[in-house]
Protein backbone atom coordinates (compact mmCIF):
# COMPACT_ATOMS: atom_id res chain seq x y z
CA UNK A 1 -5.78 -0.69 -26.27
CA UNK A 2 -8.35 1.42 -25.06
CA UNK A 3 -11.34 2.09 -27.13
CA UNK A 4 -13.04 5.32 -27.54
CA UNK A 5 -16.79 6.07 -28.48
CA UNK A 6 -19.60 8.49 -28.44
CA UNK A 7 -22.67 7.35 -26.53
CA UNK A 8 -25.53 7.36 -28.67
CA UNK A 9 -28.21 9.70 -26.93
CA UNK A 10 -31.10 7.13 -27.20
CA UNK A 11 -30.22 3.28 -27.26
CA UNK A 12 -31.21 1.53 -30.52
CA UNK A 13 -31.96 -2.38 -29.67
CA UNK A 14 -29.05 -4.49 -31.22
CA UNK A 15 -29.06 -7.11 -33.59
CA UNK A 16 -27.61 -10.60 -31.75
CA UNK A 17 -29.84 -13.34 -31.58
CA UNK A 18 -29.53 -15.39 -34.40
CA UNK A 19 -27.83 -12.38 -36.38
CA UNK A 20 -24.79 -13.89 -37.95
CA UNK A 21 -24.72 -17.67 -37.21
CA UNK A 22 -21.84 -19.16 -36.60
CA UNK A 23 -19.84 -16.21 -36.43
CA UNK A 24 -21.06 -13.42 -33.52
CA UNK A 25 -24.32 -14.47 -31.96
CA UNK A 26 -24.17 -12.89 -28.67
CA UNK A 27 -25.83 -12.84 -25.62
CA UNK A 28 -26.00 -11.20 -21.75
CA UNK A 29 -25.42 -13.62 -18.78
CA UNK A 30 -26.39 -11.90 -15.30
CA UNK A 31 -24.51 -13.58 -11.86
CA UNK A 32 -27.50 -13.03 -9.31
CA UNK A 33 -26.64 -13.23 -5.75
CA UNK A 34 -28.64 -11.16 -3.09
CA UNK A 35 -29.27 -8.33 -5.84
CA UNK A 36 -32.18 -9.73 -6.97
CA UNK A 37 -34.31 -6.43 -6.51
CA UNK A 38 -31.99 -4.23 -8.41
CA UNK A 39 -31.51 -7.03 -10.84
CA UNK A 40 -35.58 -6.99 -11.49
CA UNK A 41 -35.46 -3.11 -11.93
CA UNK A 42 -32.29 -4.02 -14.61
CA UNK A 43 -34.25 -6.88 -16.84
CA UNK A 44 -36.34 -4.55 -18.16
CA UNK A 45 -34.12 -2.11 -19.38
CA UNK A 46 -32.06 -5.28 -20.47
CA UNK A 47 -34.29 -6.28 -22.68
CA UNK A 48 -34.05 -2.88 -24.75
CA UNK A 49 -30.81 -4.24 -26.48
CA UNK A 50 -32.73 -6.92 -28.22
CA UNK A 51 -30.53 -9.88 -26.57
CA UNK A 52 -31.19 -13.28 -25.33
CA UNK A 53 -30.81 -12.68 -21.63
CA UNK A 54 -29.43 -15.82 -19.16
CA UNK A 55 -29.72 -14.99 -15.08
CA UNK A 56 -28.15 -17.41 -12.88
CA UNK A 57 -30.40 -17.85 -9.89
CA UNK A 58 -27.32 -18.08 -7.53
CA UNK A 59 -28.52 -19.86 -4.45
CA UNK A 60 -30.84 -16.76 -3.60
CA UNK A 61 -33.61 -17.63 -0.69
CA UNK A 62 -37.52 -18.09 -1.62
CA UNK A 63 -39.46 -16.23 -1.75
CA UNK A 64 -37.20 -14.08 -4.11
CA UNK A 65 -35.99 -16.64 -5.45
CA UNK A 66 -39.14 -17.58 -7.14
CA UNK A 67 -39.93 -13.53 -7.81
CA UNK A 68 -37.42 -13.70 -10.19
CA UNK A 69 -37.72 -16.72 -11.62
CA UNK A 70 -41.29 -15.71 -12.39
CA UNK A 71 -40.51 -12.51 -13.72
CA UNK A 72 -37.48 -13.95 -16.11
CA UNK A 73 -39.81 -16.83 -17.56
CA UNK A 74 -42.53 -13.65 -18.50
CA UNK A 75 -39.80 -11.75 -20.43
CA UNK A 76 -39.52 -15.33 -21.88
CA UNK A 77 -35.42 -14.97 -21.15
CA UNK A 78 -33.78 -17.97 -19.45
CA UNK A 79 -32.91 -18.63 -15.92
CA UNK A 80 -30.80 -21.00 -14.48
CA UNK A 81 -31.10 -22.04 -10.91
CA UNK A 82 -27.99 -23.09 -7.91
CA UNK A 83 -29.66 -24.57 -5.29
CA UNK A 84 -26.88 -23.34 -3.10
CA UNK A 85 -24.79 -20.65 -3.83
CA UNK A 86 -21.58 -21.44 -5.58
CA UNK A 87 -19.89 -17.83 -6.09
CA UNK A 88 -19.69 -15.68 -8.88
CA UNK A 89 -17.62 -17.66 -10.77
CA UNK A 90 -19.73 -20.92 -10.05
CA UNK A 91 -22.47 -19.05 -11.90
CA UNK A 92 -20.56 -17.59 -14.53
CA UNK A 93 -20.06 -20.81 -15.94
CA UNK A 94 -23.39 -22.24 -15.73
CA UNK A 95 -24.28 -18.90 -17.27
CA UNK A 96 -21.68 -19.89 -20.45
CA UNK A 97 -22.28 -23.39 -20.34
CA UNK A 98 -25.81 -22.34 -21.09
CA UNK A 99 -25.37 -19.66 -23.51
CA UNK A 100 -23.28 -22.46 -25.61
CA UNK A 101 -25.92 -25.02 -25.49
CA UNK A 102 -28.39 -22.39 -26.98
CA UNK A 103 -26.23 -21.47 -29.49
CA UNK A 104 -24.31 -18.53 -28.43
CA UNK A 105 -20.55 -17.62 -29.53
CA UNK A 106 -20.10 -14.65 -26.81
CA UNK A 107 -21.15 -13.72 -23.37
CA UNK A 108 -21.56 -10.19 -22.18
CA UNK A 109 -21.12 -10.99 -18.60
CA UNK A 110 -22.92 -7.82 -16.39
CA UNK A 111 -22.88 -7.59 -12.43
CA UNK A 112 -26.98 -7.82 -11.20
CA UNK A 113 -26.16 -4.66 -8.37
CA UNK A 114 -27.10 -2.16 -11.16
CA UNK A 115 -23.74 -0.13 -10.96
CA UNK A 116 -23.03 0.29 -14.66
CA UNK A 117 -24.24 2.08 -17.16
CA UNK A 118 -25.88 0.03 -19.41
CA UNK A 119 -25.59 1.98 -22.09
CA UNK A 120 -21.95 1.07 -22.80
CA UNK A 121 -23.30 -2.41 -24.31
CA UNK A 122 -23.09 -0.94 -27.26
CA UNK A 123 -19.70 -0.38 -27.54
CA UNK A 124 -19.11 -4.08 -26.06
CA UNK A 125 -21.33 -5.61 -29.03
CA UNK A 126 -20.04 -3.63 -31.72
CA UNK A 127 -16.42 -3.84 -30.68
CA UNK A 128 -16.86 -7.67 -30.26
CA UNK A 129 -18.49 -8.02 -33.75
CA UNK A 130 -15.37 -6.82 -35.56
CA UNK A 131 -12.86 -8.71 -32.61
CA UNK A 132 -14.86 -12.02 -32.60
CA UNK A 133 -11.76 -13.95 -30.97
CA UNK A 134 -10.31 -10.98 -28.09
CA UNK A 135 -12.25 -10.33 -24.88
CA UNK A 136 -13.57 -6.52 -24.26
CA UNK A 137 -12.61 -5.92 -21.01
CA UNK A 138 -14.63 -2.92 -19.32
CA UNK A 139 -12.61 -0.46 -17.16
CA UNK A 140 -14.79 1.15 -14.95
CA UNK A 141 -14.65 4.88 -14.49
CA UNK A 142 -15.90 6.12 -11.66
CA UNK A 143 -17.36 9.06 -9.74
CA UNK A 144 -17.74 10.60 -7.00
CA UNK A 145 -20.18 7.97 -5.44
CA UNK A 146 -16.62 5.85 -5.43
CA UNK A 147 -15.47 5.24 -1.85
CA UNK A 148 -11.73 5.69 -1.66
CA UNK A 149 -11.25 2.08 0.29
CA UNK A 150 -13.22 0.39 -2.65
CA UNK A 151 -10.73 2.68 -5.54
CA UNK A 152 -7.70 2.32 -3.99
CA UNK A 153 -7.80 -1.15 -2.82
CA UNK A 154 -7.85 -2.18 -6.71
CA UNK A 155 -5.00 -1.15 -7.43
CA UNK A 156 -2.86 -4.60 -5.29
CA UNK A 157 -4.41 -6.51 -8.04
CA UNK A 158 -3.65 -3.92 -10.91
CA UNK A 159 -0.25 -4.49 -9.57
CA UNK A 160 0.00 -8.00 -9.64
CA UNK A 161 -1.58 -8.79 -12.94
CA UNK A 162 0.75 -6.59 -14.34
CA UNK A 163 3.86 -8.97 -13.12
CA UNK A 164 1.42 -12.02 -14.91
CA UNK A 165 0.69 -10.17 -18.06
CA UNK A 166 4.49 -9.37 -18.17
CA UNK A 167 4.18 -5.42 -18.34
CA UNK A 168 3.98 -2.37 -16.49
CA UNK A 169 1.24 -1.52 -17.56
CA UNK A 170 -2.42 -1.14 -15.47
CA UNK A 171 -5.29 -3.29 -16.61
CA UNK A 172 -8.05 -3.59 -14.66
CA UNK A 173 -8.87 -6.78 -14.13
CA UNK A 174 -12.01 -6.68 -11.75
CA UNK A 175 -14.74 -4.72 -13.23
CA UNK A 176 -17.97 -7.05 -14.16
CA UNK A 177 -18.86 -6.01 -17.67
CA UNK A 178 -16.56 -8.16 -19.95
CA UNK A 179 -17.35 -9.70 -23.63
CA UNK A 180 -16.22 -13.29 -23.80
CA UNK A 181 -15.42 -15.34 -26.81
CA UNK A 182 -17.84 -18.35 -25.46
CA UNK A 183 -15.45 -20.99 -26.84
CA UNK A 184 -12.11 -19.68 -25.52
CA UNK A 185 -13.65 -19.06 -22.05
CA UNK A 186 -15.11 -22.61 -21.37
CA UNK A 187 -12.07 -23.98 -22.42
CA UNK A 188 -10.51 -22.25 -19.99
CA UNK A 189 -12.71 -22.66 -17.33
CA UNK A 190 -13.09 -26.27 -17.98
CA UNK A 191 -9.46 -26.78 -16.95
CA UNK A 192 -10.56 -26.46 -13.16
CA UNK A 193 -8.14 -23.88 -12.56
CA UNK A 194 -10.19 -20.72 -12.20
CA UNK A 195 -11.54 -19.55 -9.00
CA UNK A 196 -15.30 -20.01 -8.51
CA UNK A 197 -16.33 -16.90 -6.13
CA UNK A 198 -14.82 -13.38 -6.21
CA UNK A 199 -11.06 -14.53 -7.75
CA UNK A 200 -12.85 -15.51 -10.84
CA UNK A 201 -12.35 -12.25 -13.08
CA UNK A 202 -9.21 -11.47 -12.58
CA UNK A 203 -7.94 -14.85 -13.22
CA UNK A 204 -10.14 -16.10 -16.12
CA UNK A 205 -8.93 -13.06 -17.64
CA UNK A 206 -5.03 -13.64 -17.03
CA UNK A 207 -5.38 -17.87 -17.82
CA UNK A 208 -7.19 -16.50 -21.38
CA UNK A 209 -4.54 -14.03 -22.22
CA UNK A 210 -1.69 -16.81 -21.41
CA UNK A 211 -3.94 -19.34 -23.86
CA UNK A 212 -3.58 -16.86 -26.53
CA UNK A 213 -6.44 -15.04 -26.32
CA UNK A 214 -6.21 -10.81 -26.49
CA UNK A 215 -8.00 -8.32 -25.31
CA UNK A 216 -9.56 -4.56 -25.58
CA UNK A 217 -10.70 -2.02 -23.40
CA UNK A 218 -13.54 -0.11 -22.81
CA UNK A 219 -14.32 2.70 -20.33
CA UNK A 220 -17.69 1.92 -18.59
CA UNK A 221 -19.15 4.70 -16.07
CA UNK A 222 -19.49 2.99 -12.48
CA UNK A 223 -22.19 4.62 -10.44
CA UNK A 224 -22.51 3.23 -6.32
CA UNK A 225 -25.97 3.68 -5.85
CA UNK A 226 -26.89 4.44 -2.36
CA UNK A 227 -28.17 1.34 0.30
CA UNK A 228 -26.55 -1.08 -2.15
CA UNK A 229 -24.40 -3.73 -0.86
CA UNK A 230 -21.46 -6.19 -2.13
CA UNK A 231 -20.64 -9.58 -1.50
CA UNK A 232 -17.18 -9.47 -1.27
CA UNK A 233 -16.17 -11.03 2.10
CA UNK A 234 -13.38 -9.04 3.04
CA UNK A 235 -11.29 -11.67 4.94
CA UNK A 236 -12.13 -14.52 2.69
CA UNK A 237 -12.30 -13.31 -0.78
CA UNK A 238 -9.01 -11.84 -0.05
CA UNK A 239 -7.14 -14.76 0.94
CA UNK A 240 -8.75 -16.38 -2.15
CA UNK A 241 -7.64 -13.71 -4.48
CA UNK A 242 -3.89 -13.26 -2.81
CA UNK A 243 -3.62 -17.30 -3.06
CA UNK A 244 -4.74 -16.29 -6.87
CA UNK A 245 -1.71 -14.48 -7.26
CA UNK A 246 0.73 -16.61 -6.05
CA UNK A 247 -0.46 -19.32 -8.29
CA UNK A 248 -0.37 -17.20 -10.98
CA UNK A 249 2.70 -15.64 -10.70
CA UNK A 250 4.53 -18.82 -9.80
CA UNK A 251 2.55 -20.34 -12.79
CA UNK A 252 3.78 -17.58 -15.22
CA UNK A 253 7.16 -19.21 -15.65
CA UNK A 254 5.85 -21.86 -17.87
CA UNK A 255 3.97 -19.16 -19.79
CA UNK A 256 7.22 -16.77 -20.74
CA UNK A 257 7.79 -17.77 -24.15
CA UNK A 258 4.44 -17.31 -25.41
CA UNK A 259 4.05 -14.12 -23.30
CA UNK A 260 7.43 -12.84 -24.74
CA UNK A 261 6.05 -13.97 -28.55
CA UNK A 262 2.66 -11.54 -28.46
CA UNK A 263 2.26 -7.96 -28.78
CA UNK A 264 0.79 -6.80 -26.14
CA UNK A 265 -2.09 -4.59 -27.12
């Protein structure tokens, strides 16, 4: 289901940390790999919203490395540091495991290259606070900064995770704004069977939907901002995510009934 909203015209900080305990504390957890200058222009404007912000220090070389270290222990937000660096998945769950140590029942996990708006956290926070146990999935709508290659390639995977969703229907799957029910996700990714670099969103989200675990949309403008960069390997990251597939699609058989059972929102 997608959800609709008006943007407010100026963005009111949100109420999160240590709000309703126990029941919807949430927080943002930022992958940082190689964006660490966009990411340092982001923090700031961040920290409008009012929440407890986690970065993931994601292997990135000194001396940026300790730039941003430096300028996340000043906002006093958290950091955590890979020595090496793991993928985007790798860090997503030392982001999580994190967030649940401090206290934290959902993650709004954000992409560091500054291509969303972040002005649709709003709609994440307040849609999560009245669906405390469904993900909000973003679906990204784009511009005409887009290139076609980057647009049109998506849709493979919209293709495929419909086949492991069992409908016809397109979800996007692979846009990195999502609201996570903290518990729900580490369980998942505690089972070892979601990727750890660029496979990771589109299968955390299909292994959480199988594990009973629903899910909501909402639209969230993409903007590619000129000079930036991606680290999606082309060769490698695809493999991954085509392996992905297989395993989830042969995987789906044992997940029919329960698929079958659920509405499918």
């Amino acid at each position: 289901m997608m959800y609709n909203y008006r943007r407010p015209p100026e963005q009111a900080p949100i109420r999160g940390d240590g709000e309703e305990a126990g029941e919807f504390r949430p927080c943002i957890v930022v992958p940082c790999y190689r964006h660490v200058e966009p990411l340092m222009r982001l923090l700031p404007e961040l920290l409008r919203f009012g929440l407890k912000i986690i970065v993931v220090d994601d292997g990135n070389r000194e001396p940026k490395a300790s730039k941003l270290r430096e300028q996340v222990n000043l906002m006093n937000q958290v950091i955590v540091r890979h020595e090496l660096n793991m993928g985007k998945g790798a860090a997503v769950h030392s982001g999580f495991k994190k967030a649940a140590e401090l206290g934290f029942t959902h993650a709004l996990q954000i992409d560091a290259d500054g291509q969303h708006d972040l002005r649709d956290i709003t709609a994440f926070i307040n849609l999560g606070r009245q669906n405390t146990d469904k993900i909000i999935n973003g679906t990204p709508v784009y511009d005409s900064s887009v290139p076609l290659c980057r647009k049109l390639g998506r849709y493979m995977t919209h293709f495929w995770v419909g086949v492991e969703l069992g409908t016809g229907r397109v979800v996007d799957t692979m846009c990195g704004m999502r609201l996570y029910p903290l518990e729900q996700a580490l369980k998942v990714m505690n089972s070892g069977k979601v990727g750890r670099r660029m496979d990771f969103d589109t299968g955390i989200f299909v292994r959480m939907y199988w594990s009973g675990v629903d899910f909501l949309e909402v639209p969230v403008n993409v903007k590619y901002l000129p000079g930036n960069y991606s680290n999606f390997k082309g060769f490698s990251d695809n493999v991954r995510i085509s392996l992905m597939h297989t395993r989830l699609c042969t995987e789906k058989v044992f997940h029919y009934r329960t698929i079958r059972k659920r509405e499918y929102l």
